[in-house]
N, C-alpha and C. Protein backbone atom coordinates (compact mmCIF):
# COMPACT_ATOMS: atom_id res chain seq x y z
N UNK A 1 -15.82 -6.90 -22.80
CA UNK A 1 -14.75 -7.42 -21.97
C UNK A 1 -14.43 -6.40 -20.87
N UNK A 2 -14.04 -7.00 -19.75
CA UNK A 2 -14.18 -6.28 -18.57
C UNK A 2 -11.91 -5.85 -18.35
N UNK A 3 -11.73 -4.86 -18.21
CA UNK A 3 -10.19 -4.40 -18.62
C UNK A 3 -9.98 -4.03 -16.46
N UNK A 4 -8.92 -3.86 -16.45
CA UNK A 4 -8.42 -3.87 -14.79
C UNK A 4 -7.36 -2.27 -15.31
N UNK A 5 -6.67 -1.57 -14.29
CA UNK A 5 -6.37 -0.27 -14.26
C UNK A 5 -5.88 0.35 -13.07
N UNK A 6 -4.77 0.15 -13.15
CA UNK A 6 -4.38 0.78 -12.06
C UNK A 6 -3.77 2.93 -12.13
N UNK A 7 -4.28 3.59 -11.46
CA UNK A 7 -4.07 4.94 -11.27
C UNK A 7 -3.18 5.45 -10.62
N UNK A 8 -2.40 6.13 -10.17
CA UNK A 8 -1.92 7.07 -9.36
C UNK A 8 -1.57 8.28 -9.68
N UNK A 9 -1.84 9.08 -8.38
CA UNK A 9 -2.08 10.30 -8.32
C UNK A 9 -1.29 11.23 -7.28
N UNK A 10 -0.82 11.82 -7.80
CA UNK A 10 0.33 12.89 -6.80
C UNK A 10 0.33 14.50 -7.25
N UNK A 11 0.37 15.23 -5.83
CA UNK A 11 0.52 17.08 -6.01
C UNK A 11 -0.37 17.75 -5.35
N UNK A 12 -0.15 18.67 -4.89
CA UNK A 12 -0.44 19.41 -3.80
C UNK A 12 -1.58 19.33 -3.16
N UNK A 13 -1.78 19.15 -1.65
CA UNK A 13 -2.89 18.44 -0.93
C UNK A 13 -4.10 20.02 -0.89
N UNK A 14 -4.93 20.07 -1.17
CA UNK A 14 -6.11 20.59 -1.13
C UNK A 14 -7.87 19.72 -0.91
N UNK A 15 -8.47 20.30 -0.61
CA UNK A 15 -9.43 19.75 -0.05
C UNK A 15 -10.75 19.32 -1.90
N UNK A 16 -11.17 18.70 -1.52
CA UNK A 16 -12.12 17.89 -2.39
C UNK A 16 -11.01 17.16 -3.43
N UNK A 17 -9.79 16.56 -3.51
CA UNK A 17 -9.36 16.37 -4.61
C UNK A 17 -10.11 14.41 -4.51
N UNK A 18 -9.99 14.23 -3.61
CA UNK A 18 -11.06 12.37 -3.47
C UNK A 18 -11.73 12.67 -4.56
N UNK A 19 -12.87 13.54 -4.03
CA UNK A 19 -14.20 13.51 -4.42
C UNK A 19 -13.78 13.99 -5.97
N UNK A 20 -13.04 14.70 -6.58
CA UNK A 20 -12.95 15.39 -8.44
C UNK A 20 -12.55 13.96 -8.81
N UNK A 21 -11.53 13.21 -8.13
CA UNK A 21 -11.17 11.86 -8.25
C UNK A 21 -12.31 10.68 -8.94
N UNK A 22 -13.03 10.71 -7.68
CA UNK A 22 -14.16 9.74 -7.74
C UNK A 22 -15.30 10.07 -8.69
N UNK A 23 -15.38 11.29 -8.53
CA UNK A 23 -16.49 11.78 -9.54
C UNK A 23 -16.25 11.51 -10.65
N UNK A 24 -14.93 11.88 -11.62
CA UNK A 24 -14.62 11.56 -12.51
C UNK A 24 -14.68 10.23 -13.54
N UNK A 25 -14.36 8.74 -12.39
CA UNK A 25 -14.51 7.61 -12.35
C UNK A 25 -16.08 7.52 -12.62
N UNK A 26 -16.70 7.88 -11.62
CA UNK A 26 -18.11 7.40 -11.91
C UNK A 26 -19.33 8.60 -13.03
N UNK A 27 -18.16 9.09 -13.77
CA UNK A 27 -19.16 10.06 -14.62
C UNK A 27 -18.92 9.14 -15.86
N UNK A 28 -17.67 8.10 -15.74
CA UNK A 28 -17.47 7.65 -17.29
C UNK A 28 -18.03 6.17 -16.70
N UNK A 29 -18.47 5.73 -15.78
CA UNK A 29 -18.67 4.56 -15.52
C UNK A 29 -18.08 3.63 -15.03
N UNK A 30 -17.26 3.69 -14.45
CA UNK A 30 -15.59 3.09 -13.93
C UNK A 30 -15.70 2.73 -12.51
N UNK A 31 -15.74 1.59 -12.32
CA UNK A 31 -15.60 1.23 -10.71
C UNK A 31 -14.51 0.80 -9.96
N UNK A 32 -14.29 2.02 -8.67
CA UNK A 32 -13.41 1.94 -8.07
C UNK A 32 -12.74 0.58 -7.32
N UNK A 33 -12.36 -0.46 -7.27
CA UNK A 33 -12.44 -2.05 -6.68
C UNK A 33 -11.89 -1.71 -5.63
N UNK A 34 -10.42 -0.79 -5.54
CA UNK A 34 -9.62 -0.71 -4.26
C UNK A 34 -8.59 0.79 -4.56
N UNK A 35 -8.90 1.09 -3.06
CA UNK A 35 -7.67 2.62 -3.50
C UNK A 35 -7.26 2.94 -1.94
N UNK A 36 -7.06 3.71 -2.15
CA UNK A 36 -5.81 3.94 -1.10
C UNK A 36 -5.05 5.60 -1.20
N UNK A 37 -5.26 6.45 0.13
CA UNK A 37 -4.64 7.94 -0.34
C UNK A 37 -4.49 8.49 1.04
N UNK A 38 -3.44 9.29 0.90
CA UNK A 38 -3.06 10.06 2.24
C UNK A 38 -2.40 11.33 1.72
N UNK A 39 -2.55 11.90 2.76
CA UNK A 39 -1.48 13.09 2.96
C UNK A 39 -0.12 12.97 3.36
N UNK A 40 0.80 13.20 2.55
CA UNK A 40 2.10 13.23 3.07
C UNK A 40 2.88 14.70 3.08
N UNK A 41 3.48 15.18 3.87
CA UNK A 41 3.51 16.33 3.93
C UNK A 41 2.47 17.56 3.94
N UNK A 42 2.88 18.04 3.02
CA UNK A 42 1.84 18.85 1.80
C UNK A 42 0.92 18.18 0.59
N UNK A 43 1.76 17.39 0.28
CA UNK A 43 1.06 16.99 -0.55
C UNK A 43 0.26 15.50 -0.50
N UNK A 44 -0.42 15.24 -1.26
CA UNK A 44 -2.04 14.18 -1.77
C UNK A 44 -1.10 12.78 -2.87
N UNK A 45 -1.52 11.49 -2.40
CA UNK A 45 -1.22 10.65 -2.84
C UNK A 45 -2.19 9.64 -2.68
N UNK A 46 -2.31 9.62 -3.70
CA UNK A 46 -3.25 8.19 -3.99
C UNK A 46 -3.14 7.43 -4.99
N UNK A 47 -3.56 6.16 -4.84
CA UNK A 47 -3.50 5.18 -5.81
C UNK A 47 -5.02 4.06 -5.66
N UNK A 48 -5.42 4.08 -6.77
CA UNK A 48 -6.41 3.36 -6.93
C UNK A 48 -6.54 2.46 -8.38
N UNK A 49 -7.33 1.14 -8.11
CA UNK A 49 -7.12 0.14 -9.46
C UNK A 49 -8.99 0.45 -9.67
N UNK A 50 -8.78 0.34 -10.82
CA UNK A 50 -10.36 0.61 -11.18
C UNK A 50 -10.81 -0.45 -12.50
N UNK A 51 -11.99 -0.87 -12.52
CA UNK A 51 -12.74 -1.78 -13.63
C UNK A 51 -13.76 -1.37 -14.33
N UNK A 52 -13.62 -1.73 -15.30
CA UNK A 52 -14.74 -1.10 -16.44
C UNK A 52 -14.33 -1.85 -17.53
N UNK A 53 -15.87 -1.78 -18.38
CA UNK A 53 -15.56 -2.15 -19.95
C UNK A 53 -14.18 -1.31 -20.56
N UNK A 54 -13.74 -2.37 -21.39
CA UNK A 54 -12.48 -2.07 -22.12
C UNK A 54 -12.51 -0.95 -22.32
N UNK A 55 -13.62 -0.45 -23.66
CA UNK A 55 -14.22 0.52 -23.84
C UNK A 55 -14.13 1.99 -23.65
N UNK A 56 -14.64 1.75 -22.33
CA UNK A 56 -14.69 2.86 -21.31
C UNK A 56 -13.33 3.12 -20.80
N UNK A 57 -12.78 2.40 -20.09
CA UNK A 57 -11.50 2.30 -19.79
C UNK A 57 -10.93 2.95 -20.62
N UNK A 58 -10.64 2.92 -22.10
CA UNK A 58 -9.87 3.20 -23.54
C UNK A 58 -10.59 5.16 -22.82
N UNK A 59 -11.75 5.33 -23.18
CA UNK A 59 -12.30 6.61 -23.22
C UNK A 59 -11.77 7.40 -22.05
N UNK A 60 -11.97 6.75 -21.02
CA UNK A 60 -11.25 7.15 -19.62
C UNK A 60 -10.23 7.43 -19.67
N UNK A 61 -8.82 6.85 -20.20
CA UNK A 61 -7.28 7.17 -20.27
C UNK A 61 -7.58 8.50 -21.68
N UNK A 62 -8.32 8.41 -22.69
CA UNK A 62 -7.64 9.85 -23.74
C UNK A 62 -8.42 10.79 -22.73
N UNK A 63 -9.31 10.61 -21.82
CA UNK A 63 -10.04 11.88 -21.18
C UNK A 63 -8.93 12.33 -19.83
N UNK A 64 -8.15 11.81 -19.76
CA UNK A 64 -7.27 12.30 -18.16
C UNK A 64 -6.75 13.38 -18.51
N UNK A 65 -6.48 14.04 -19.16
CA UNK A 65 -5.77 15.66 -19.63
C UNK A 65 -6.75 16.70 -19.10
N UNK A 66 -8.28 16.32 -19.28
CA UNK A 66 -9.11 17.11 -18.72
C UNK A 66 -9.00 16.86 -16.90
N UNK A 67 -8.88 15.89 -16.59
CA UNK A 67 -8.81 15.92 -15.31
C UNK A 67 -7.25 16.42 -14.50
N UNK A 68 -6.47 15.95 -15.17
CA UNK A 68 -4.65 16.67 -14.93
C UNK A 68 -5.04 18.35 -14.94
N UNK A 69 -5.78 18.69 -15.83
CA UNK A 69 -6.27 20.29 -15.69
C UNK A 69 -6.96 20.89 -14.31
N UNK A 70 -7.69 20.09 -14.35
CA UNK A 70 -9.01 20.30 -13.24
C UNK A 70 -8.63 20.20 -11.75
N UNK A 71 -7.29 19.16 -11.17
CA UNK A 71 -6.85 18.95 -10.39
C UNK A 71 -5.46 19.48 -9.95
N UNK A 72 -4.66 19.71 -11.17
CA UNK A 72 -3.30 20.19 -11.14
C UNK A 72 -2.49 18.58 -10.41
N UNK A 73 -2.89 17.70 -11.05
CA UNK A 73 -2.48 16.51 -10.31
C UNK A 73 -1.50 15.76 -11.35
N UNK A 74 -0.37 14.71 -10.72
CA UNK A 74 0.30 13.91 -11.69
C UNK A 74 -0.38 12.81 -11.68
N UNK A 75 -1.20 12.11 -12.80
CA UNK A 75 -1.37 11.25 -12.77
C UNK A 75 -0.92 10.04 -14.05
N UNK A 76 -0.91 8.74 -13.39
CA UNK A 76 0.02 8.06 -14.21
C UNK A 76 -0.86 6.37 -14.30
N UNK A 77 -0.51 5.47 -15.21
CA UNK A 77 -1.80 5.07 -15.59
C UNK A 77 -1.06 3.41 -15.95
N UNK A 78 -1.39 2.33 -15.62
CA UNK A 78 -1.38 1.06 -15.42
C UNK A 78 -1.86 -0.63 -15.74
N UNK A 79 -2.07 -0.61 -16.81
CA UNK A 79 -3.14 -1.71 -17.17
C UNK A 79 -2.72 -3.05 -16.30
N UNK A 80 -3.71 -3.32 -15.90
CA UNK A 80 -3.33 -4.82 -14.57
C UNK A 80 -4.27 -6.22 -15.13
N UNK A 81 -4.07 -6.50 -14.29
CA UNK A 81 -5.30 -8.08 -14.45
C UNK A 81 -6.05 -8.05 -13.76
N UNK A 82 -7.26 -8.73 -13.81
CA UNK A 82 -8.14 -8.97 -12.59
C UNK A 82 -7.31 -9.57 -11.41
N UNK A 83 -7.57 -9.16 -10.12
CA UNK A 83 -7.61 -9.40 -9.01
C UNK A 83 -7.22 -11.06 -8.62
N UNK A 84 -8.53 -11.83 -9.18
CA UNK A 84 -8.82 -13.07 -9.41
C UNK A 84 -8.26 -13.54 -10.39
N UNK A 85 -7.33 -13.28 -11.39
CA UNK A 85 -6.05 -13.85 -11.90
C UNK A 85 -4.87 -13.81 -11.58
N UNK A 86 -4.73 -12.85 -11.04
CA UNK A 86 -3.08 -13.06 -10.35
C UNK A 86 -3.12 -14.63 -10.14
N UNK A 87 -1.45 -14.88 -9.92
CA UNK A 87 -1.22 -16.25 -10.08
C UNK A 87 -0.69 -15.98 -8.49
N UNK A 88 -1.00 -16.90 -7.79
CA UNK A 88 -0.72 -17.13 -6.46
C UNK A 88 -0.66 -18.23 -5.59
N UNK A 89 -0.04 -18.32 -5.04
CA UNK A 89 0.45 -19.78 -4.77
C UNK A 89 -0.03 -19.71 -3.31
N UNK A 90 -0.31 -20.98 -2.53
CA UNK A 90 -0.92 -20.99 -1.26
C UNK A 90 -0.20 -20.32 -0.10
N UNK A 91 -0.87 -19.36 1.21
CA UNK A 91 -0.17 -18.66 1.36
C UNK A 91 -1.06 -18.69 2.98
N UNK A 92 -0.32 -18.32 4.29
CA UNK A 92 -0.96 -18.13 4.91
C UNK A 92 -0.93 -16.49 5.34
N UNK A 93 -2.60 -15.74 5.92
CA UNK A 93 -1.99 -14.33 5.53
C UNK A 93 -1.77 -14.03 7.03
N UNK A 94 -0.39 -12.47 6.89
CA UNK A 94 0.01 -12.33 8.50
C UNK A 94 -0.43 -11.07 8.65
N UNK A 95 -0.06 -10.30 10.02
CA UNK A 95 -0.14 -8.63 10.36
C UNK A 95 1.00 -8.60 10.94
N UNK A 96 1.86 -7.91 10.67
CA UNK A 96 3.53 -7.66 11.18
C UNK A 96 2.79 -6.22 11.98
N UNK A 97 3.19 -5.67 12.86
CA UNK A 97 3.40 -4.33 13.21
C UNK A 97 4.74 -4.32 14.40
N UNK A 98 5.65 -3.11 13.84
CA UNK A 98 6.76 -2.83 14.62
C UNK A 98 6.80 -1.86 15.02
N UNK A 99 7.05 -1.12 15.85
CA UNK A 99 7.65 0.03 16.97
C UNK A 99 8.86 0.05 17.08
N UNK A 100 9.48 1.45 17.31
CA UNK A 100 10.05 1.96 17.51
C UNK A 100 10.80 3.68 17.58
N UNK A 101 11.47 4.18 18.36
CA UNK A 101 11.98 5.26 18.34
C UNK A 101 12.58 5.52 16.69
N UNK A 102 11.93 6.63 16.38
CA UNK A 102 12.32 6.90 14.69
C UNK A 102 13.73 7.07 14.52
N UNK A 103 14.72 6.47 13.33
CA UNK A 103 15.55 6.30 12.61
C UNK A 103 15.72 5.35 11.44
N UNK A 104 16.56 6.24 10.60
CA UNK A 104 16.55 5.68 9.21
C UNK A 104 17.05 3.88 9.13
N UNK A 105 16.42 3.56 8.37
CA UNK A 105 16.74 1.92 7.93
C UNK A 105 15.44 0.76 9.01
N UNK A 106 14.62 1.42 9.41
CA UNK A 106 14.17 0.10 10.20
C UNK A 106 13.16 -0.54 9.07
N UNK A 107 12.62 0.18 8.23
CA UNK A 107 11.95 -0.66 7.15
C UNK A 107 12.71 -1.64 6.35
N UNK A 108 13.48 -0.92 5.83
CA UNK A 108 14.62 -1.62 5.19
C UNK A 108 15.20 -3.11 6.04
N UNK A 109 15.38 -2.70 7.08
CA UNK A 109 15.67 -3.92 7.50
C UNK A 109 14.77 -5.15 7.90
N UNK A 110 13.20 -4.67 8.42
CA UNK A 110 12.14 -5.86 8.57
C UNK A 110 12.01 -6.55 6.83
N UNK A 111 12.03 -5.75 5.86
CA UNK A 111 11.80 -6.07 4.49
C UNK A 111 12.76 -6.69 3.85
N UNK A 112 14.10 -6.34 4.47
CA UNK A 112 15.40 -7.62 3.84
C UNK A 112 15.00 -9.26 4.58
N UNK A 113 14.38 -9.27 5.86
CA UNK A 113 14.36 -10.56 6.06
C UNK A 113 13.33 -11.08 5.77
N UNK A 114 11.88 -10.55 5.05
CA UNK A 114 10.57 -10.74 4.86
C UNK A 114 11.01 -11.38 3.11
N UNK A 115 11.69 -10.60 2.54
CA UNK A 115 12.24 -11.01 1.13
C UNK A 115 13.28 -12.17 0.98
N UNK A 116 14.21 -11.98 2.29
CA UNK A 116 14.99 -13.32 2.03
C UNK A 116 14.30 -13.88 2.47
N UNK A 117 13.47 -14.42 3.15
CA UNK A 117 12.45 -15.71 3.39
C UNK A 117 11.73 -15.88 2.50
N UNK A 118 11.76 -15.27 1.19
CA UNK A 118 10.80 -15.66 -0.33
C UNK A 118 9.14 -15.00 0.40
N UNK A 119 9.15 -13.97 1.24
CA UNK A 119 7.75 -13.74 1.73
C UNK A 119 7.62 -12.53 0.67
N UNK A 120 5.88 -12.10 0.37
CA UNK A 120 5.54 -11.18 -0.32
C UNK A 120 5.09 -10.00 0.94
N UNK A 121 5.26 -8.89 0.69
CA UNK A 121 4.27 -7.85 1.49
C UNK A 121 3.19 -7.56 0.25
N UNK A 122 1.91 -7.83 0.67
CA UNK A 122 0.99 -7.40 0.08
C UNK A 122 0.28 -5.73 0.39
N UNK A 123 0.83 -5.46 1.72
CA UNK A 123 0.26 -3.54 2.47
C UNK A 123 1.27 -3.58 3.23
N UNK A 124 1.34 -2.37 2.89
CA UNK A 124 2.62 -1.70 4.15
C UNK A 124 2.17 -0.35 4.48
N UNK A 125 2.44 0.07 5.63
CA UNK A 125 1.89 1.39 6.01
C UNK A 125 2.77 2.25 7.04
N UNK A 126 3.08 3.37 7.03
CA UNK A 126 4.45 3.24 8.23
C UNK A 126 4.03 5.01 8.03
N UNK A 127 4.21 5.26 9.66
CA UNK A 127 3.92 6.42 10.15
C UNK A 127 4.85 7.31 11.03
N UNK A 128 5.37 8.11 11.51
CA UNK A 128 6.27 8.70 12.47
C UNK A 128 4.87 9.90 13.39
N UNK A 129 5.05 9.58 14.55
CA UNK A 129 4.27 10.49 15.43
C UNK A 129 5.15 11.02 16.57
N UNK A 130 5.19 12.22 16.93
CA UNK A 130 5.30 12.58 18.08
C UNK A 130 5.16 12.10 19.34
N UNK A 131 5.79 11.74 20.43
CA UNK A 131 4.85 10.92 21.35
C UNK A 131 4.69 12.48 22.55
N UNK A 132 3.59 12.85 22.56
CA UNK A 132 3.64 14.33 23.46
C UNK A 132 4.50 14.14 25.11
N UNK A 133 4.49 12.91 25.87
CA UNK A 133 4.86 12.58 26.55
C UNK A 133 6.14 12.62 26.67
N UNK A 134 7.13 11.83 25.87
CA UNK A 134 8.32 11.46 26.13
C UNK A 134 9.25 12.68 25.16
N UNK A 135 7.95 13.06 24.33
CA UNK A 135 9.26 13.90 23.03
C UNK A 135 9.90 13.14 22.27
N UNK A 136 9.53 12.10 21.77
CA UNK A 136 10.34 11.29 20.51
C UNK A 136 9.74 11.06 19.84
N UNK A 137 10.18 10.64 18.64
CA UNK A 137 9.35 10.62 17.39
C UNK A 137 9.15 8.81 17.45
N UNK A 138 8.36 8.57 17.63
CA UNK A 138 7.51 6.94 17.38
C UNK A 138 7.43 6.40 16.33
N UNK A 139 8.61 5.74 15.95
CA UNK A 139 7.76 4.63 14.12
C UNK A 139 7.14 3.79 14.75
N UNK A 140 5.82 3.53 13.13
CA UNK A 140 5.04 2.49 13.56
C UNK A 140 5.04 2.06 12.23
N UNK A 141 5.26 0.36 11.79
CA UNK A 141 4.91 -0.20 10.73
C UNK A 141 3.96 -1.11 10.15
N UNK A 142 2.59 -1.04 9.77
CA UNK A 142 1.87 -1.97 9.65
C UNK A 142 2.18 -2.51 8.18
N UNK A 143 2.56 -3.69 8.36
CA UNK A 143 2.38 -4.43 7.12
C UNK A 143 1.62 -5.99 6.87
N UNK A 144 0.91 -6.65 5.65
CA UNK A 144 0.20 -7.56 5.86
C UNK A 144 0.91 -8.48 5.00
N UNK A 145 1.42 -9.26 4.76
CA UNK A 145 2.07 -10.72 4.26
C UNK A 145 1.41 -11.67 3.90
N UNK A 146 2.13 -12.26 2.87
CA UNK A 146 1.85 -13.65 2.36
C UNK A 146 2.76 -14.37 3.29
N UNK A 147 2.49 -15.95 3.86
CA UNK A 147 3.69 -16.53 4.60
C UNK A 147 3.14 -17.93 3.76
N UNK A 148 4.51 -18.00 3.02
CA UNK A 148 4.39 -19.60 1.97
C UNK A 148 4.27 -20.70 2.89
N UNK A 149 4.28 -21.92 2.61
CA UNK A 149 3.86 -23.11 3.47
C UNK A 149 5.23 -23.55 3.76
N UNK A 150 6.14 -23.48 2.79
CA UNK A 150 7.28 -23.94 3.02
C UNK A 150 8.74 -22.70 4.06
N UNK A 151 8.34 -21.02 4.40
CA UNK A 151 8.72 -20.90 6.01
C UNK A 151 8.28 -21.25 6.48
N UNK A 152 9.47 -21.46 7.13
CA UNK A 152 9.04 -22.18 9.09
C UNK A 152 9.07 -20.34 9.87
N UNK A 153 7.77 -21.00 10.44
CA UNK A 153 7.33 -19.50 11.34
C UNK A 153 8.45 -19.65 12.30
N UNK A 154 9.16 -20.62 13.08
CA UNK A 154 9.63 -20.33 13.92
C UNK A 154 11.13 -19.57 13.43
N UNK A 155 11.94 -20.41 12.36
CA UNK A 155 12.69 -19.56 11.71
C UNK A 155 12.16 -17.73 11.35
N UNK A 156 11.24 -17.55 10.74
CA UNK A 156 11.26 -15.81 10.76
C UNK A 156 11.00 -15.32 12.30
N UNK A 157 10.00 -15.84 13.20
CA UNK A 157 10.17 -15.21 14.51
C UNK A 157 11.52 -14.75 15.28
N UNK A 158 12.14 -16.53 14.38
CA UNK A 158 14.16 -15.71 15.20
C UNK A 158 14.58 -14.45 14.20
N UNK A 159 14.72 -14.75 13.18
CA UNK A 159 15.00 -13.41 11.89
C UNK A 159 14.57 -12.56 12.47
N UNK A 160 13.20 -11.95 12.80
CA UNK A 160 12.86 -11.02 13.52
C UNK A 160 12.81 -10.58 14.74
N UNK A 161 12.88 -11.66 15.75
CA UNK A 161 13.60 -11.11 17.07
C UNK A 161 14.78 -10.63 16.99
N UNK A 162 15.65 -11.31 16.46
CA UNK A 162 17.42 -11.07 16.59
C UNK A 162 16.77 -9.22 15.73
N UNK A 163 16.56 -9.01 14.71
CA UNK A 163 16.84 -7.58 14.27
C UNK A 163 16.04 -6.65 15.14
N UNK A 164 14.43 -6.93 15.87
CA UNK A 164 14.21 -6.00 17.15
C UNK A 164 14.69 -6.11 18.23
N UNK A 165 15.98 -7.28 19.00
CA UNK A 165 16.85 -7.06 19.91
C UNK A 165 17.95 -6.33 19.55
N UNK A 166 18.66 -6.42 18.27
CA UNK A 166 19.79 -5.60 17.93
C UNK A 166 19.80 -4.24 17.69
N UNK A 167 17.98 -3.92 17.48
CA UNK A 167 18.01 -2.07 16.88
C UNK A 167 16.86 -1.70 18.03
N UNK A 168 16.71 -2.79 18.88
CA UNK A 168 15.55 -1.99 19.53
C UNK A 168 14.05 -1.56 19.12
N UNK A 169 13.65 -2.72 18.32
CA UNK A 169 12.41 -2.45 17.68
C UNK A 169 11.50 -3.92 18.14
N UNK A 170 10.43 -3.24 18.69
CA UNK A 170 9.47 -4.02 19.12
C UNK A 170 8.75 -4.54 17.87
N UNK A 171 8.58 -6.15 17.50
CA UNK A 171 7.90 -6.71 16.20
C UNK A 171 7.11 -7.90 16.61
N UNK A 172 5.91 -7.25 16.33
CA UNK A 172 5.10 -8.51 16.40
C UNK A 172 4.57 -8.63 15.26
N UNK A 173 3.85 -9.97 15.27
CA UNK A 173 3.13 -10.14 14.04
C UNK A 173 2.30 -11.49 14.53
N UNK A 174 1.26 -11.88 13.60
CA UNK A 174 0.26 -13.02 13.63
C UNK A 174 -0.74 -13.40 12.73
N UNK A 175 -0.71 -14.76 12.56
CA UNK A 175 -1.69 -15.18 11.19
C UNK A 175 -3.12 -14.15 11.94
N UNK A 176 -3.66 -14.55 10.68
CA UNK A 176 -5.08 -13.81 10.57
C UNK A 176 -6.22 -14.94 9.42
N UNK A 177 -7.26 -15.19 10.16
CA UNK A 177 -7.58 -15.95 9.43
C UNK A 177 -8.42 -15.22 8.33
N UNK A 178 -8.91 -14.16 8.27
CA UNK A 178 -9.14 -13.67 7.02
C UNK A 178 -8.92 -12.15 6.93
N UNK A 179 -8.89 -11.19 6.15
CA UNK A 179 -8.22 -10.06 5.95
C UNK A 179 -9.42 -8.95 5.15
C-alpha cells in the first residue's frame, strides 16, 4: 500500500541542507511528489509531501533522529492522503497577485475577503523588496485559488477593488486554464 506524508523542516540556513534533505528521501526510497523551501531571514524552511510504501514510510519516520542530528533541523511529520483523494468540489483555478508599499495587515485583508467568499487559497507566496529607486519597501503577493461556481467573479472583483482603493494596493488576478 502506497502511504502520503507530509514533512517540514525549519533552522538555521546553511548551504547543502536540500540536498541532506533529498538524499535522505531517496536513500530509503521515498518520492518527493511536491515541496517547497526558502530562506527566510537566516534561517531554511521547507516543506515537502512525500510517497512511498507504507513500509518504508513507517522506517523513514523511526529513522528522522538520525537526520535531526545530521542537519540540526526541526523537523515535524504529517500523514496525508493521496493528492487524488482529496475531496474537491468543482472549482475554477485563479492567480491573484497584489502590490503594494509594505505595511502590516495587507494579507490579512485580501484573505478575509477570499474566505468570506467560501474561496480556498491553494499557494500563497508574499515577498517584501527594496525598490533601489524610490527607497520603499514593495509587497508583493502571489497567491493561486480555487473560485467555486457559485461566486460571482464580478462580486469578488468589487470585494477586491474597494480594499486596493481604500489601502492602496494594486490587485489583480485571472482564471488560468491550467496550473
Amino acid at each position: 500500500m502506497r502511504s502520503y506524508v507530509v514533512f517540514s523542516f525549519m533552522g538555521s540556513d546553511r548551504q547543502g541542507l536540500a540536498r541532506q534533505i533529498a538524499e535522505f528521501f531517496t536513500a530509503r526510497g521515498i518520492n518527493i511528489e511536491r515541496s517547497r523551501g526558502c530562506v527566510l531571514g537566516g534561517e531554511f524552511g521547507m516543506i515537502i509531501l512525500t510517497s512511498g510504501s507504507t513500509d518504508a514510510i513507517e522506517r523513514l519516520i523511526k529513522d528522522l533522529d538520525s537526520l535531526r542530528e545530521k542537519t540540526d533541523l526541526d523537523i515535524h511529520v504529517r500523514k496525508t492522503k493521496a493528492p487524488l483523494h482529496r475531496e474537491v468540489t468543482p472549482f475554477i483555478p485563479y492567480r491573484l497577485i497584489a502590490t503594494s508599499v509594505d505595511r502590516p495587515g495587507i494579507i490579512n485583508q485580501i484573505c478575509r475577503v477570499l474566505q468570506g467568499r467560501g474561496i480556498n487559497i491553494d499557494d500563497i507566496s508574499t515577498n517584501v523588496d527594496n525598490n533601489p529607486v524610490t527607497g520603499a519597501n514593495v509587497f508583493q503577493m502571489v497567491c493561486f485559488f480555487s473560485l467555486p461556481p457559485a461566486v460571482k467573479i464580478l462580486d469578488l472583483k468589487n470585494d477586491l477593488n474597494r480594499i486596493g482603493d481604500e489601502s492602496n494596493i494594486d490587485i489583480r488576478f485571472e482564471a488560468l486554464i491550467c496550473r
